[in-house]
Protein backbone atom coordinates (compact mmCIF):
# COMPACT_ATOMS: atom_id res chain seq x y z
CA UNK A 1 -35.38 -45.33 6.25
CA UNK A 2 -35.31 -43.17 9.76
CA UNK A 3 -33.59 -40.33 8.95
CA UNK A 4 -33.14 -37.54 11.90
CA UNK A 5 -36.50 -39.36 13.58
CA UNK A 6 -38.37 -37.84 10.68
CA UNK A 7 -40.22 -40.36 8.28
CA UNK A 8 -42.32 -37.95 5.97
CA UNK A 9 -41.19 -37.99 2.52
CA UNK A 10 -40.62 -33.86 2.66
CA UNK A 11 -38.83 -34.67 5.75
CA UNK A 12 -36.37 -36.86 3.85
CA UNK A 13 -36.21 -34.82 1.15
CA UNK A 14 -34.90 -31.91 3.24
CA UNK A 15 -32.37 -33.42 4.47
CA UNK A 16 -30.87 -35.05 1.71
CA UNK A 17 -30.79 -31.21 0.21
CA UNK A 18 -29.35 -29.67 2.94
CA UNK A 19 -26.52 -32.98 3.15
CA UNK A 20 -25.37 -32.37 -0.21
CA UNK A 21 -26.10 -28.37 -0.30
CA UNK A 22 -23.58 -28.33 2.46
CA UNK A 23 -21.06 -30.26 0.74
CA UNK A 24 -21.52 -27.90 -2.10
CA UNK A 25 -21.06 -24.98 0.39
CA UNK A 26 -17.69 -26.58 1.26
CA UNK A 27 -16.56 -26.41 -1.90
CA UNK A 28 -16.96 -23.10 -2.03
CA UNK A 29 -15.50 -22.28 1.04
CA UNK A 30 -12.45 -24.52 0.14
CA UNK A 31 -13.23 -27.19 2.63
CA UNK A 32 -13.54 -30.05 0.35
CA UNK A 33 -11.77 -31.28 -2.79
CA UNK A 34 -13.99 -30.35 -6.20
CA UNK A 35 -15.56 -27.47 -7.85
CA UNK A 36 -18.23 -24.86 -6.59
CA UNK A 37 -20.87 -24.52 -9.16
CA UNK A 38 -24.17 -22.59 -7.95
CA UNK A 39 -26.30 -24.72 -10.43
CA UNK A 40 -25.60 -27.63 -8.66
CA UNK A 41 -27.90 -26.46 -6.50
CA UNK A 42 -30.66 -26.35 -8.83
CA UNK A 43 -29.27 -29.61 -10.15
CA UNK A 44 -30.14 -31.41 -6.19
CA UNK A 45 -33.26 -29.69 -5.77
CA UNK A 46 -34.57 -31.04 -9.38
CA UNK A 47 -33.02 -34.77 -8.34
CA UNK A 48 -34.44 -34.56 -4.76
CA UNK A 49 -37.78 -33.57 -6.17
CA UNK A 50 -38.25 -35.87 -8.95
CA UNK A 51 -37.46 -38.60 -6.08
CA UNK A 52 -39.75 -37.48 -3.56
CA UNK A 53 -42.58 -37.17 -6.43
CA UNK A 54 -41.83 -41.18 -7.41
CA UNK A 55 -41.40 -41.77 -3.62
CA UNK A 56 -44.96 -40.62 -2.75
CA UNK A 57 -46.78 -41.46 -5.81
CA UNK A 58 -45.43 -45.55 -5.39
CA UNK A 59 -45.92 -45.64 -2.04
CA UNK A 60 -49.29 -43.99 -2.48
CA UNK A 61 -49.94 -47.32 -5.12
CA UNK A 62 -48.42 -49.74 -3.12
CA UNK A 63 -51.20 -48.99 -0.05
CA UNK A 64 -54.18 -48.57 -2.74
CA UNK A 65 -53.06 -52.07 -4.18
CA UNK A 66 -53.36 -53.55 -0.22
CA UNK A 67 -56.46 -52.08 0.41
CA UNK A 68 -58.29 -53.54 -2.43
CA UNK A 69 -56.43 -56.85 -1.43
CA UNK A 70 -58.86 -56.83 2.17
């Protein structure tokens, strides 16, 4: 997935915090339907982490497993 012409799993990890931080912002600031909560913040950063983590550790088996394949 091309994201903002940035590939690198931190890359997409960034911005899928800062998409959903800022709808979290906008909640605060009364922009958009729901309810602020600070935590969710902590709550994105945990989800966007533990995804990056699983991101880079199967794509990291996925180009062992084709090497030994050669």
């Amino acid at each position: 997935m091309r994201l903002l012409g940035n590939e690198s799993v931190s890359g997409r990890a960034a911005a899928t915090f800062a998409i959903y931080s800022a709808g979290e912002i906008a909640q605060g600031l009364g922009l958009y339907y729901g309810t602020f909560d600070p935590k969710d913040f902590l709550a994105y950063a945990a989800g966007v982490g533990l995804a990056a983590a699983i991101d880079k550790l199967t794509f990291r088996k996925k180009k062992l497993e084709r090497l030994f394949e050669e």
